[in-house]
Each structure stands twice: as structure tokens, then as C-alpha cells.
PDB file of N, CA and C in Angstrom:
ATOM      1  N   UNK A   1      35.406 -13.017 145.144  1.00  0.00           N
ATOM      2  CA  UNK A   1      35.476 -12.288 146.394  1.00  0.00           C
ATOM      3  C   UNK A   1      34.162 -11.542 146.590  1.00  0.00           C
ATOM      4  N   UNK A   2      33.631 -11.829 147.941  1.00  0.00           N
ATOM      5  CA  UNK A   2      31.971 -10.557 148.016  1.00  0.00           C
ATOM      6  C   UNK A   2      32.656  -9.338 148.787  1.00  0.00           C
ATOM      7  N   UNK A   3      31.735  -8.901 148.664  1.00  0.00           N
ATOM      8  CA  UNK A   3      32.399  -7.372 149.472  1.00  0.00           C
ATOM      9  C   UNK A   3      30.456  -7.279 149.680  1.00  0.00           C
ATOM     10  N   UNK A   4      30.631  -6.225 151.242  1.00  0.00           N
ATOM     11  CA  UNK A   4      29.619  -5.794 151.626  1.00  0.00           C
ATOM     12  C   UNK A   4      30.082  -4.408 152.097  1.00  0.00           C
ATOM     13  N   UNK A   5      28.762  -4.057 151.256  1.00  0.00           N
ATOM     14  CA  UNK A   5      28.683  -2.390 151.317  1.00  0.00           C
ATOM     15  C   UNK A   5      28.048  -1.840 152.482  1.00  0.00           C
ATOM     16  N   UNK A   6      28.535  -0.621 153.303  1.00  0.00           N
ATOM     17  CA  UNK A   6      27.834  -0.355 154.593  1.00  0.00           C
ATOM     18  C   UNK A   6      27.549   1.276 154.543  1.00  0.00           C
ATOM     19  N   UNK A   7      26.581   1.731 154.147  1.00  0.00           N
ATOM     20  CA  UNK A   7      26.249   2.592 154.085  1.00  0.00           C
ATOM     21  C   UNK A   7      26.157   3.407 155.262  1.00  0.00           C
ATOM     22  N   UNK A   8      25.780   4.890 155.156  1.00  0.00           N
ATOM     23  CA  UNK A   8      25.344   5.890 156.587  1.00  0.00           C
ATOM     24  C   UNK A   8      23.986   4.947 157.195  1.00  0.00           C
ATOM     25  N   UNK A   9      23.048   4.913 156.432  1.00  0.00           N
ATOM     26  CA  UNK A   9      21.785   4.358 156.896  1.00  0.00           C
ATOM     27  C   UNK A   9      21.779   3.111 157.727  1.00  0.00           C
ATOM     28  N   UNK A  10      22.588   2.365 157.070  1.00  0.00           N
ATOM     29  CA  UNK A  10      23.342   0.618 157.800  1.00  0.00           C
ATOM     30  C   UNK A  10      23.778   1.365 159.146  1.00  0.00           C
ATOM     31  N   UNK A  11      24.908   2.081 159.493  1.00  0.00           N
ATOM     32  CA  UNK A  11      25.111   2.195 160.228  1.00  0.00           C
ATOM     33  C   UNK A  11      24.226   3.021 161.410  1.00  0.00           C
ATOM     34  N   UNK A  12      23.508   3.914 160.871  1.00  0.00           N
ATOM     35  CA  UNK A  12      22.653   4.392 161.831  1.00  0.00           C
ATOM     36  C   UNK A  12      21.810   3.304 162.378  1.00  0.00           C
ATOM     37  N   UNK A  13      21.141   2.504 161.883  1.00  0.00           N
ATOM     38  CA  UNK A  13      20.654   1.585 162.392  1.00  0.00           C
ATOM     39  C   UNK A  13      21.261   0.370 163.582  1.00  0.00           C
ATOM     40  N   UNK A  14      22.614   0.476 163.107  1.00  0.00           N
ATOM     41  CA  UNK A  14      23.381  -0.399 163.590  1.00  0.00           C
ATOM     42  C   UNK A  14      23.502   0.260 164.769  1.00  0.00           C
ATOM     43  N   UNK A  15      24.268   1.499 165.343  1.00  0.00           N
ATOM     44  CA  UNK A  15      24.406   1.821 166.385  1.00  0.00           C
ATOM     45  C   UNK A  15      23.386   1.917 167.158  1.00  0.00           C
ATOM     46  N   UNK A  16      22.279   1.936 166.543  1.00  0.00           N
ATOM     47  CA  UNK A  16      21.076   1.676 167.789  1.00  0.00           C
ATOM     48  C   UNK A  16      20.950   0.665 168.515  1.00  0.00           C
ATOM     49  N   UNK A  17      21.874  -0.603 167.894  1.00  0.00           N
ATOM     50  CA  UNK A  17      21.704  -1.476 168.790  1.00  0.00           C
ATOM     51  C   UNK A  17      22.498  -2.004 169.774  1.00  0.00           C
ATOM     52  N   UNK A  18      22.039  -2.948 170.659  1.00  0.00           N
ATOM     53  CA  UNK A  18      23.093  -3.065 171.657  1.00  0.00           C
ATOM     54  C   UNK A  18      23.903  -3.483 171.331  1.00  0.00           C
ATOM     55  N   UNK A  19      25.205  -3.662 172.030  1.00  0.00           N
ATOM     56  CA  UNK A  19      26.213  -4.832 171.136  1.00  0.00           C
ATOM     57  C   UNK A  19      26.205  -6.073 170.923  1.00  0.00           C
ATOM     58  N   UNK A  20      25.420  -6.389 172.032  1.00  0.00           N
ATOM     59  CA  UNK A  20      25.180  -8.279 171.567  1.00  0.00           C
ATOM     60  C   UNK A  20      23.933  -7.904 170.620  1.00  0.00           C
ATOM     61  N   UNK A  21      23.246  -7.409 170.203  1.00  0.00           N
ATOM     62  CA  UNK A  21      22.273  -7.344 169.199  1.00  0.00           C
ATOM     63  C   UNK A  21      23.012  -7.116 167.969  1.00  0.00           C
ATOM     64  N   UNK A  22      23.910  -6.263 168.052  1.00  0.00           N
ATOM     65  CA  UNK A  22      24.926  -5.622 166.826  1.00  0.00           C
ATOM     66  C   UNK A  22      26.087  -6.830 166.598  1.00  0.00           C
ATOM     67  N   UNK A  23      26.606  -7.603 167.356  1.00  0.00           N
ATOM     68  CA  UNK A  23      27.268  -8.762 167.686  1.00  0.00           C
ATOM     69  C   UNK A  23      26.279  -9.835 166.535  1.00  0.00           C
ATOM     70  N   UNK A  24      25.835 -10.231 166.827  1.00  0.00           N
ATOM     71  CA  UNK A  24      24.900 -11.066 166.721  1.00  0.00           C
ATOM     72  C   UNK A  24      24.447 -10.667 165.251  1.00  0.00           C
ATOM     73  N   UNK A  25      24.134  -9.577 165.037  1.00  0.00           N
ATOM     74  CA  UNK A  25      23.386  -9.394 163.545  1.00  0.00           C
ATOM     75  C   UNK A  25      24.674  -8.952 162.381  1.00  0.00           C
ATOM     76  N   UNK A  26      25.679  -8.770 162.800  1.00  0.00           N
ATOM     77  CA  UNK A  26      27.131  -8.816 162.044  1.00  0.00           C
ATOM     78  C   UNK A  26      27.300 -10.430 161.427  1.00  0.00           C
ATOM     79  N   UNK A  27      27.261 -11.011 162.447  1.00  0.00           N
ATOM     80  CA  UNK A  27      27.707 -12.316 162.685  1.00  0.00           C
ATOM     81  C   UNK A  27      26.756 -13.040 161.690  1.00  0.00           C
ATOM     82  N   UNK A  28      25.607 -12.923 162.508  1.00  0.00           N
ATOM     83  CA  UNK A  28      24.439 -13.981 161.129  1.00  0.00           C
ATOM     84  C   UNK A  28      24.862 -13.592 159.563  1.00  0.00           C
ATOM     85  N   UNK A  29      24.904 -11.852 159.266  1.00  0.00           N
ATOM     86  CA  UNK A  29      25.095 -11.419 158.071  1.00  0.00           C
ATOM     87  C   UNK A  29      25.564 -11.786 157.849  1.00  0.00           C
ATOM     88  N   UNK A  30      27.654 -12.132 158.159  1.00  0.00           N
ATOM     89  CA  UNK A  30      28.614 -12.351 157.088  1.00  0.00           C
ATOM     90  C   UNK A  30      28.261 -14.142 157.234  1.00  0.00           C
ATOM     91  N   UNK A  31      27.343 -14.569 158.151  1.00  0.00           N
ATOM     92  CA  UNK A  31      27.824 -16.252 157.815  1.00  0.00           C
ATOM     93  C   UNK A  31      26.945 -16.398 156.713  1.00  0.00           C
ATOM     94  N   UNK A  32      25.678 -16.183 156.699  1.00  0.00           N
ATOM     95  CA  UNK A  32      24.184 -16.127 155.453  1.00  0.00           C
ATOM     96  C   UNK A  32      25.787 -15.694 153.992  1.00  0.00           C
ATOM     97  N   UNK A  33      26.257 -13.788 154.120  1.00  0.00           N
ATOM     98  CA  UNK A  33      27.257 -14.081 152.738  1.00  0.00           C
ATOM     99  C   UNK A  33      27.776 -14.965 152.785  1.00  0.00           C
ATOM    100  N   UNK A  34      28.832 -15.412 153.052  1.00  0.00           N
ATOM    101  CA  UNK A  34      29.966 -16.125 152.762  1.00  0.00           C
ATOM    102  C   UNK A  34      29.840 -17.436 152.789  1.00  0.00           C
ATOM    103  N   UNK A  35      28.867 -17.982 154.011  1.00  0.00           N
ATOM    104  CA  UNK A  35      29.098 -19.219 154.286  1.00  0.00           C
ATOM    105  C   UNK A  35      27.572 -20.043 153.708  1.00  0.00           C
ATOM    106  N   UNK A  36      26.489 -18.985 152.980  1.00  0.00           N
ATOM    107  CA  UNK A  36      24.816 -19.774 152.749  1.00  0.00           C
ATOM    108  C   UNK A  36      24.494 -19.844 154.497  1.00  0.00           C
ATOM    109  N   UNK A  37      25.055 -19.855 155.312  1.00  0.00           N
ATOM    110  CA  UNK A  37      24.409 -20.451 156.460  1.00  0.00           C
ATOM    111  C   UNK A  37      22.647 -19.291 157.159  1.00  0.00           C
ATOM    112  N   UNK A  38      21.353 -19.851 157.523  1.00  0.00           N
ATOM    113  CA  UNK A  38      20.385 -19.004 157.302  1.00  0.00           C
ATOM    114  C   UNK A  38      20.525 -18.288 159.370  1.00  0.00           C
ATOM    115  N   UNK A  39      20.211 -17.242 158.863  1.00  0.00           N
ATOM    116  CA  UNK A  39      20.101 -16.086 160.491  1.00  0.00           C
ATOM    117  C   UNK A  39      19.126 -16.999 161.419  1.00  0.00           C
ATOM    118  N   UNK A  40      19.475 -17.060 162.526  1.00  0.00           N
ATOM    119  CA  UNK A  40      18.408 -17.725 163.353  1.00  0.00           C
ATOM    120  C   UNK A  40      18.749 -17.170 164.480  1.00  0.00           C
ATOM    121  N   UNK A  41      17.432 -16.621 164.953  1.00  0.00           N
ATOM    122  CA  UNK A  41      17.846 -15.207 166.260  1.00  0.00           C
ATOM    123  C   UNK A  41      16.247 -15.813 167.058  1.00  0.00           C
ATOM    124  N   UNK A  42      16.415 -15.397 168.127  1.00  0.00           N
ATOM    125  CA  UNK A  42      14.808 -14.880 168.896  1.00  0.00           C
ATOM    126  C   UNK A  42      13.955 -13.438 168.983  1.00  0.00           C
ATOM    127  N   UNK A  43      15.298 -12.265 168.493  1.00  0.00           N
ATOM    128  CA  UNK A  43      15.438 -11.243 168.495  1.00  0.00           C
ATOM    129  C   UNK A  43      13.952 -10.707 167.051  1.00  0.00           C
ATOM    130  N   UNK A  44      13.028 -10.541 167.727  1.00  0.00           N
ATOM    131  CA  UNK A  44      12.053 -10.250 166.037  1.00  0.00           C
ATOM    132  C   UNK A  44      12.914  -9.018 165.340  1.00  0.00           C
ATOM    133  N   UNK A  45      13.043  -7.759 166.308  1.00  0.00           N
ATOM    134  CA  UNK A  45      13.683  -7.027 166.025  1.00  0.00           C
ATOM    135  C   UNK A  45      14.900  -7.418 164.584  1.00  0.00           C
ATOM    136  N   UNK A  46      15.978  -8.177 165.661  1.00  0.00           N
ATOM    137  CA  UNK A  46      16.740  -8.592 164.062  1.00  0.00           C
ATOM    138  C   UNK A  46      16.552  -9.228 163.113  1.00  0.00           C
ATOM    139  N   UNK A  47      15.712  -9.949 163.323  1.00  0.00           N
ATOM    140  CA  UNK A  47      14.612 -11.065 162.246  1.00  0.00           C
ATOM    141  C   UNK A  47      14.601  -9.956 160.796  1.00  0.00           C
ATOM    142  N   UNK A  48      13.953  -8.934 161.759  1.00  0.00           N
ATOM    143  CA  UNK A  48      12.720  -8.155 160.563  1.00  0.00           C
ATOM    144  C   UNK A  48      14.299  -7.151 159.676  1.00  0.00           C
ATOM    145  N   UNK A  49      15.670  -6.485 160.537  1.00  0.00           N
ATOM    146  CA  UNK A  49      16.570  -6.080 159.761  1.00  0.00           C
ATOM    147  C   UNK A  49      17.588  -7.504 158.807  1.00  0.00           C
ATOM    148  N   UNK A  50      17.508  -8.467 159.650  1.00  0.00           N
ATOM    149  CA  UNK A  50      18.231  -9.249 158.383  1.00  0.00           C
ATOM    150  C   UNK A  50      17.427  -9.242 157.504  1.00  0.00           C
ATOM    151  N   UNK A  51      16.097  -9.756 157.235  1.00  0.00           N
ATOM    152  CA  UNK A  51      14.971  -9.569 155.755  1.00  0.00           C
ATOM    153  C   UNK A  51      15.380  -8.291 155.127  1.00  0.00           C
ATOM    154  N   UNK A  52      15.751  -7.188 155.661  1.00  0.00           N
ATOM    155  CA  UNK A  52      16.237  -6.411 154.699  1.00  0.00           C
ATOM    156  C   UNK A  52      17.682  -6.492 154.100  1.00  0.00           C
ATOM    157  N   UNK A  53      18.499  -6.978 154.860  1.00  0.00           N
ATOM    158  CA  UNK A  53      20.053  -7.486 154.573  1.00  0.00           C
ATOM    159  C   UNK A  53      19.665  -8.330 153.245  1.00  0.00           C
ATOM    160  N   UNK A  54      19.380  -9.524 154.054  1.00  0.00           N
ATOM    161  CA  UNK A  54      19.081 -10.880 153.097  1.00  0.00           C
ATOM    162  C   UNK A  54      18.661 -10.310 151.503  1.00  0.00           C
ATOM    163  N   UNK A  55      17.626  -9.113 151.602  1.00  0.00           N
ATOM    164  CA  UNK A  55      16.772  -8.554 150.498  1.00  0.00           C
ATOM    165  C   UNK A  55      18.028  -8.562 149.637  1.00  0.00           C
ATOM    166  N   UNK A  56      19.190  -7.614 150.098  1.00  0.00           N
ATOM    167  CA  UNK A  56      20.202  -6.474 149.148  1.00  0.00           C
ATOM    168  C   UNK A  56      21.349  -7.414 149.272  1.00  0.00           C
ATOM    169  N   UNK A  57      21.601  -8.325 150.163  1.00  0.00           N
ATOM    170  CA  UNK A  57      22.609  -9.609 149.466  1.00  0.00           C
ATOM    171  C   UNK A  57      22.345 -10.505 148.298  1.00  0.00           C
ATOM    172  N   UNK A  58      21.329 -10.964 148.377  1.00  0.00           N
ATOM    173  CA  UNK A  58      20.367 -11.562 147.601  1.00  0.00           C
ATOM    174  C   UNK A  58      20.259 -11.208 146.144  1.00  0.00           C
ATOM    175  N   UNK A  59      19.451  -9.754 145.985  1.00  0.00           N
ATOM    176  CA  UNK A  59      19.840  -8.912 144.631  1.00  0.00           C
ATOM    177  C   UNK A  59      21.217  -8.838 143.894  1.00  0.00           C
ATOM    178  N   UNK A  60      21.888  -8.823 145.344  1.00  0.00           N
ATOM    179  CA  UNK A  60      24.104  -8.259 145.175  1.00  0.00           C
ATOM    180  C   UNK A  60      24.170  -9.951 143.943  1.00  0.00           C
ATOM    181  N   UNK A  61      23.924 -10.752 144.922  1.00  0.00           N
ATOM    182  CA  UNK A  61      24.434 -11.726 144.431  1.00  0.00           C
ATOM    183  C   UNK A  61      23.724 -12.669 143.012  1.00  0.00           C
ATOM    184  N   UNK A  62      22.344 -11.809 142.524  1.00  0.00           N
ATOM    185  CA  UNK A  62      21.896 -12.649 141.278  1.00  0.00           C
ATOM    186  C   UNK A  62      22.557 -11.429 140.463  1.00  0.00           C
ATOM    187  N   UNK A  63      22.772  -9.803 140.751  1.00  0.00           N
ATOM    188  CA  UNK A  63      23.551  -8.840 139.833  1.00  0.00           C
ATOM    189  C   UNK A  63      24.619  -9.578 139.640  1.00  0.00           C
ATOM    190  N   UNK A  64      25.858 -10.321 140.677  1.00  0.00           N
ATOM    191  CA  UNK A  64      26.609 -10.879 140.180  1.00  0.00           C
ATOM    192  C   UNK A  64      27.043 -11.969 138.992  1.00  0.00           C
ATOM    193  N   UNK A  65      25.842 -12.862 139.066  1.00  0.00           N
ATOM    194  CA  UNK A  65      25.677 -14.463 138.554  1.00  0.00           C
ATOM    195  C   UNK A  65      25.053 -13.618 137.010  1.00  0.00           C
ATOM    196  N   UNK A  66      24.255 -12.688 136.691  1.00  0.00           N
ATOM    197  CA  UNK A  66      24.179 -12.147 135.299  1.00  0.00           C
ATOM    198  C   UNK A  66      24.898 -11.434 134.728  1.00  0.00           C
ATOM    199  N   UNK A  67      25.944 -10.507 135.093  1.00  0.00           N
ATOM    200  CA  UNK A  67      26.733 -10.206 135.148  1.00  0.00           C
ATOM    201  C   UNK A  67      28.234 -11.493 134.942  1.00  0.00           C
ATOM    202  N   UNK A  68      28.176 -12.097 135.178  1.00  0.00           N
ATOM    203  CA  UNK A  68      29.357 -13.205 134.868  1.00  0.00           C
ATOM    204  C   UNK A  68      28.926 -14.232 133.301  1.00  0.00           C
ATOM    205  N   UNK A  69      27.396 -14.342 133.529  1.00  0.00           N
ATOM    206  CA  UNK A  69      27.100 -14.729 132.643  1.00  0.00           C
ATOM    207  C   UNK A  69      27.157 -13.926 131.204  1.00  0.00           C
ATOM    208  N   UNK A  70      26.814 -12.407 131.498  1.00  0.00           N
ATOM    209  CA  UNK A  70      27.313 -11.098 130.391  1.00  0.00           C
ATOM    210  C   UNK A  70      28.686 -11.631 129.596  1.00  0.00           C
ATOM    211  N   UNK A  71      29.653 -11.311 130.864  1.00  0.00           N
ATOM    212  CA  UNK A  71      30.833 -11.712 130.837  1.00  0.00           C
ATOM    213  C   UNK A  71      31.325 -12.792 129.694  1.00  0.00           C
ATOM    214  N   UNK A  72      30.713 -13.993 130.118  1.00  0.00           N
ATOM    215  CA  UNK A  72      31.030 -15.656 129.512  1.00  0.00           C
ATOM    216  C   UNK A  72      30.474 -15.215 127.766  1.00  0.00           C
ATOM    217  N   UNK A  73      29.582 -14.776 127.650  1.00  0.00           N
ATOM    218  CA  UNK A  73      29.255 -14.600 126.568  1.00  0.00           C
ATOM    219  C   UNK A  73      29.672 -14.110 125.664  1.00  0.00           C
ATOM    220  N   UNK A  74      30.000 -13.129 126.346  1.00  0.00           N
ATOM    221  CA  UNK A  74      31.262 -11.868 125.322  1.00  0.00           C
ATOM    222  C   UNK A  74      32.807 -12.504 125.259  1.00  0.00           C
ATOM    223  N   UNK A  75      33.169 -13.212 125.782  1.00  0.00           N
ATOM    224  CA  UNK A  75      34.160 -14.060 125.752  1.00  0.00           C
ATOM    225  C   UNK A  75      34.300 -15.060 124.991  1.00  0.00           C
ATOM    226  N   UNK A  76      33.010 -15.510 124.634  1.00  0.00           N
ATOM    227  CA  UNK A  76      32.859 -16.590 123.826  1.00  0.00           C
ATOM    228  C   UNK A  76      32.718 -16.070 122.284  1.00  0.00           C
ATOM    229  N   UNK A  77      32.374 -14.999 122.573  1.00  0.00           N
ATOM    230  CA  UNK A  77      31.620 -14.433 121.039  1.00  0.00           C
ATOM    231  C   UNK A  77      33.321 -13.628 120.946  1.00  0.00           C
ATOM    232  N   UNK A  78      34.613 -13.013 121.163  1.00  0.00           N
ATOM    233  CA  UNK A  78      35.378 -12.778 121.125  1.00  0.00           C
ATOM    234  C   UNK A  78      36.390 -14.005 120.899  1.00  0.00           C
ATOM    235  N   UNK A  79      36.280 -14.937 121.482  1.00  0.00           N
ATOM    236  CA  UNK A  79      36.924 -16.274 121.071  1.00  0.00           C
ATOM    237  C   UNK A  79      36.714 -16.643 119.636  1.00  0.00           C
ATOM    238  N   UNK A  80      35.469 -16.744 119.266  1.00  0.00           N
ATOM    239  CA  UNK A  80      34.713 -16.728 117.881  1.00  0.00           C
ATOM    240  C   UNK A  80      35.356 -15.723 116.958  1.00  0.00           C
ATOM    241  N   UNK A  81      35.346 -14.683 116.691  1.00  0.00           N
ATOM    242  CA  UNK A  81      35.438 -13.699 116.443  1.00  0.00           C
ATOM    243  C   UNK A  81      37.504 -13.931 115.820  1.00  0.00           C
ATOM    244  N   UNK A  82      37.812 -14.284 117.098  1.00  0.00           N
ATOM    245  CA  UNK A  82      39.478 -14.855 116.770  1.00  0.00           C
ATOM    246  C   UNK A  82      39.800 -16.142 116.105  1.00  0.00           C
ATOM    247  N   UNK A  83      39.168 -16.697 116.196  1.00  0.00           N
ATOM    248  CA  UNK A  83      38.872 -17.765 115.647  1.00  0.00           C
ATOM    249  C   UNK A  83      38.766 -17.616 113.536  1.00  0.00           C
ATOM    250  N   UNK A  84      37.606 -16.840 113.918  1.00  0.00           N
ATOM    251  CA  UNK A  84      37.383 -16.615 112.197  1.00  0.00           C
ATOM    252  C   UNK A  84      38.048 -15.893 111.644  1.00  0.00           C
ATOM    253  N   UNK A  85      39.329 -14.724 112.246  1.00  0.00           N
ATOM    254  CA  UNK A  85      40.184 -14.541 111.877  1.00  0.00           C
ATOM    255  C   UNK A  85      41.385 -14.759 111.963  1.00  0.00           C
ATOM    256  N   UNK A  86      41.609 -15.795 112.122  1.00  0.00           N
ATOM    257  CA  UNK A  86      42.572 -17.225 112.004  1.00  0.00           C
ATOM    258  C   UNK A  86      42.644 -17.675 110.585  1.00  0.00           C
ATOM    259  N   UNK A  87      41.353 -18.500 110.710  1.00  0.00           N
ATOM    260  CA  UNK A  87      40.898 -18.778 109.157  1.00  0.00           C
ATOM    261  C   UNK A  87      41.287 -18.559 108.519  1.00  0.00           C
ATOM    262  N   UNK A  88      40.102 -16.828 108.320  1.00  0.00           N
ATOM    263  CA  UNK A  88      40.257 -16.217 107.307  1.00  0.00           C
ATOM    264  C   UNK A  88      41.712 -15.705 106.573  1.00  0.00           C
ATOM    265  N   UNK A  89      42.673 -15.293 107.495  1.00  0.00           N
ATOM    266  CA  UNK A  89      44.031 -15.322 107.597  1.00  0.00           C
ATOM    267  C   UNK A  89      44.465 -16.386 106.877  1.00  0.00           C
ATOM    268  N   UNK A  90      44.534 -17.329 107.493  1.00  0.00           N
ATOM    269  CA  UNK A  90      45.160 -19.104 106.990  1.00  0.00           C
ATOM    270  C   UNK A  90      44.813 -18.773 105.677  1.00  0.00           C
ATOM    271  N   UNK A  91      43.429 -18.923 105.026  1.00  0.00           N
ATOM    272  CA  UNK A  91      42.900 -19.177 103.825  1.00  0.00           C
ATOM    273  C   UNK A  91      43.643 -18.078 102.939  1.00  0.00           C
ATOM    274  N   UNK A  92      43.957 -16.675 103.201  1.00  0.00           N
ATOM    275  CA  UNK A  92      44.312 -15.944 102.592  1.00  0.00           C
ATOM    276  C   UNK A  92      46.124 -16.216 102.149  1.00  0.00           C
ATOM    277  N   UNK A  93      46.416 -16.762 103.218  1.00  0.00           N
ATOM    278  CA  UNK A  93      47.771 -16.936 103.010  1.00  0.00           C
ATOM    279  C   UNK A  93      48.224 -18.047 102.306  1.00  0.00           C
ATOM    280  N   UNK A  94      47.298 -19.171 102.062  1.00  0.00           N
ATOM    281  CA  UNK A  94      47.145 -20.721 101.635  1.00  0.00           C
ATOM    282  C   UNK A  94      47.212 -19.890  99.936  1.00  0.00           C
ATOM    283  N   UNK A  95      46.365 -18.918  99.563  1.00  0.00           N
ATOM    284  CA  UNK A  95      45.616 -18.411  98.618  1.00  0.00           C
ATOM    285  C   UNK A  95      46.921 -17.543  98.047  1.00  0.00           C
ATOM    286  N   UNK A  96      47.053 -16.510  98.777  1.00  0.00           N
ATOM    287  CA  UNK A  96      48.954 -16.287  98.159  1.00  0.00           C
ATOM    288  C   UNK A  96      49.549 -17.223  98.040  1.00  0.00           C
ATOM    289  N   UNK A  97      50.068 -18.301  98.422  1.00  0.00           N
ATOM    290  CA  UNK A  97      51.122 -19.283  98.397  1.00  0.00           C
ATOM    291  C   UNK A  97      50.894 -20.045  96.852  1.00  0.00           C
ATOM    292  N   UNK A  98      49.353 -20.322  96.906  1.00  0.00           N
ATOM    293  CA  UNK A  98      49.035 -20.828  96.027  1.00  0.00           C
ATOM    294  C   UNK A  98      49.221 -20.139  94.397  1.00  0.00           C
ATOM    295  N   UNK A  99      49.309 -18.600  94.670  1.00  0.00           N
ATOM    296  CA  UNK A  99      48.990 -18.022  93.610  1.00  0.00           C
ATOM    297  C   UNK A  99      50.550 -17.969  93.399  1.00  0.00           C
ATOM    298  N   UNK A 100      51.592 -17.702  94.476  1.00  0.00           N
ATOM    299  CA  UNK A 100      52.926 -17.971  94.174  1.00  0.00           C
ATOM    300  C   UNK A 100      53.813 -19.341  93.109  1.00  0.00           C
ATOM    301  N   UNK A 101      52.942 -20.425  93.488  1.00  0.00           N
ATOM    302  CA  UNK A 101      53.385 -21.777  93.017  1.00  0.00           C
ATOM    303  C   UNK A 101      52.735 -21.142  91.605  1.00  0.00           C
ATOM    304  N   UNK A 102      51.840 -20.818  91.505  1.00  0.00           N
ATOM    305  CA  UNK A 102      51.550 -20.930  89.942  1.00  0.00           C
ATOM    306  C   UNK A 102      52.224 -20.067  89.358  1.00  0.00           C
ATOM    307  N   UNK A 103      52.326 -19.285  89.875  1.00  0.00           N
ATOM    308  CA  UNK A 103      53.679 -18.237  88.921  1.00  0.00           C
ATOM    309  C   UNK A 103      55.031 -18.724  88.888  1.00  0.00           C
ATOM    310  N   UNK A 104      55.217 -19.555  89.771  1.00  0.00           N
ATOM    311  CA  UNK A 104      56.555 -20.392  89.877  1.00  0.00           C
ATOM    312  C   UNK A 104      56.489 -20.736  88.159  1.00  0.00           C
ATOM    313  N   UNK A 105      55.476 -22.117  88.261  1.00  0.00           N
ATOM    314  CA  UNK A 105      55.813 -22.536  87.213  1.00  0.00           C
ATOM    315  C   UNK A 105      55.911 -22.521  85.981  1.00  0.00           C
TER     316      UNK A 105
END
């Protein structure tokens, strides 16, 4: 799921504009998140504020992709981790059993 953050500053900016300008630069934003699709305006004006959007989606979204990758890692190394104390378990209990049979006999 993305989520976009809208700060005081976002919005001050935002209300400066008209509504089909504010229309329009909503619109490019969430399609560029959600959909990859790229802003294409005549507006330089919004040109030059999506480059700053684009900037802090952009960042949002490689914080995400290292961050997951953090994630995968520590998961893996915790999988591991359960894993060798499985084992080590098994072996210990193989190791009583074993020491049981010999006292058996």
C-alpha cells in the first residue's frame, strides 16, 4: 500500500493554485504513484512542482525497496537461526536417547 504524505507546505502551495491547475497536478501525482504513469502538462509552472513531488516519491519509494530488503534479510537470518536450533535440539535428543539405549542394556 503507498500512502502520500501532505504536509502544511504541500498545501500552501496547493491552494495557490487554480483548480484546474490543482485538478490536474493531484491527478498527474497519484497516476506517476500508483500507476508509473509520467506528468505531462504545458503548465511550466506544474512541470517545475511535480520535479519536486517526483523528487520525495521517488526517495519514498527506494526508502521503501531497502527497507524490505532490511526486512528479507532478517527473516532469513531468523529462519537460519531456527533452523540450527532444530538441529541442535534433534542432535541433543538423538544423544539422550542414545545414552538411554546404552543404559538399557
Amino acid at each position: 500500500m503507498k500512502n502520500i504524505n501532505i504536509k502544511k507546505e504541500h498545501y500552501d502551495i496547493i491552494k495557490e493554485l487554480t483548480d484546474k491547475q490543482a485538478g490536474e497536478f493531484v491527478k498527474g501525482v497519484c497516476a506517476y504513484a500508483f500507476e508509473g504513469k509520467p506528468f505531462i502538462t504545458k503548465d511550466e509552472y506544474l512541470k517545475g512542482l511535480f520535479m519536486y513531488a517526483k523528487r520525495m516519491l521517488d526517495i519514498s519509494a527506494m526508502n521503501s525497496m531497502n527497507g524490505k530488503k532490511g526486512a528479507d534479510k532478517l527473516a532469513e537470518k531468523r529462519a537460519k537461526e531456527k533452523m540450527l536450533g532444530v538441529i541442535i535440539g534433534s542432535v541433543l535428543v538423538a544423544g539422550a536417547a542414545a545414552e538411554g539405549a546404552n543404559k538399557v542394556e
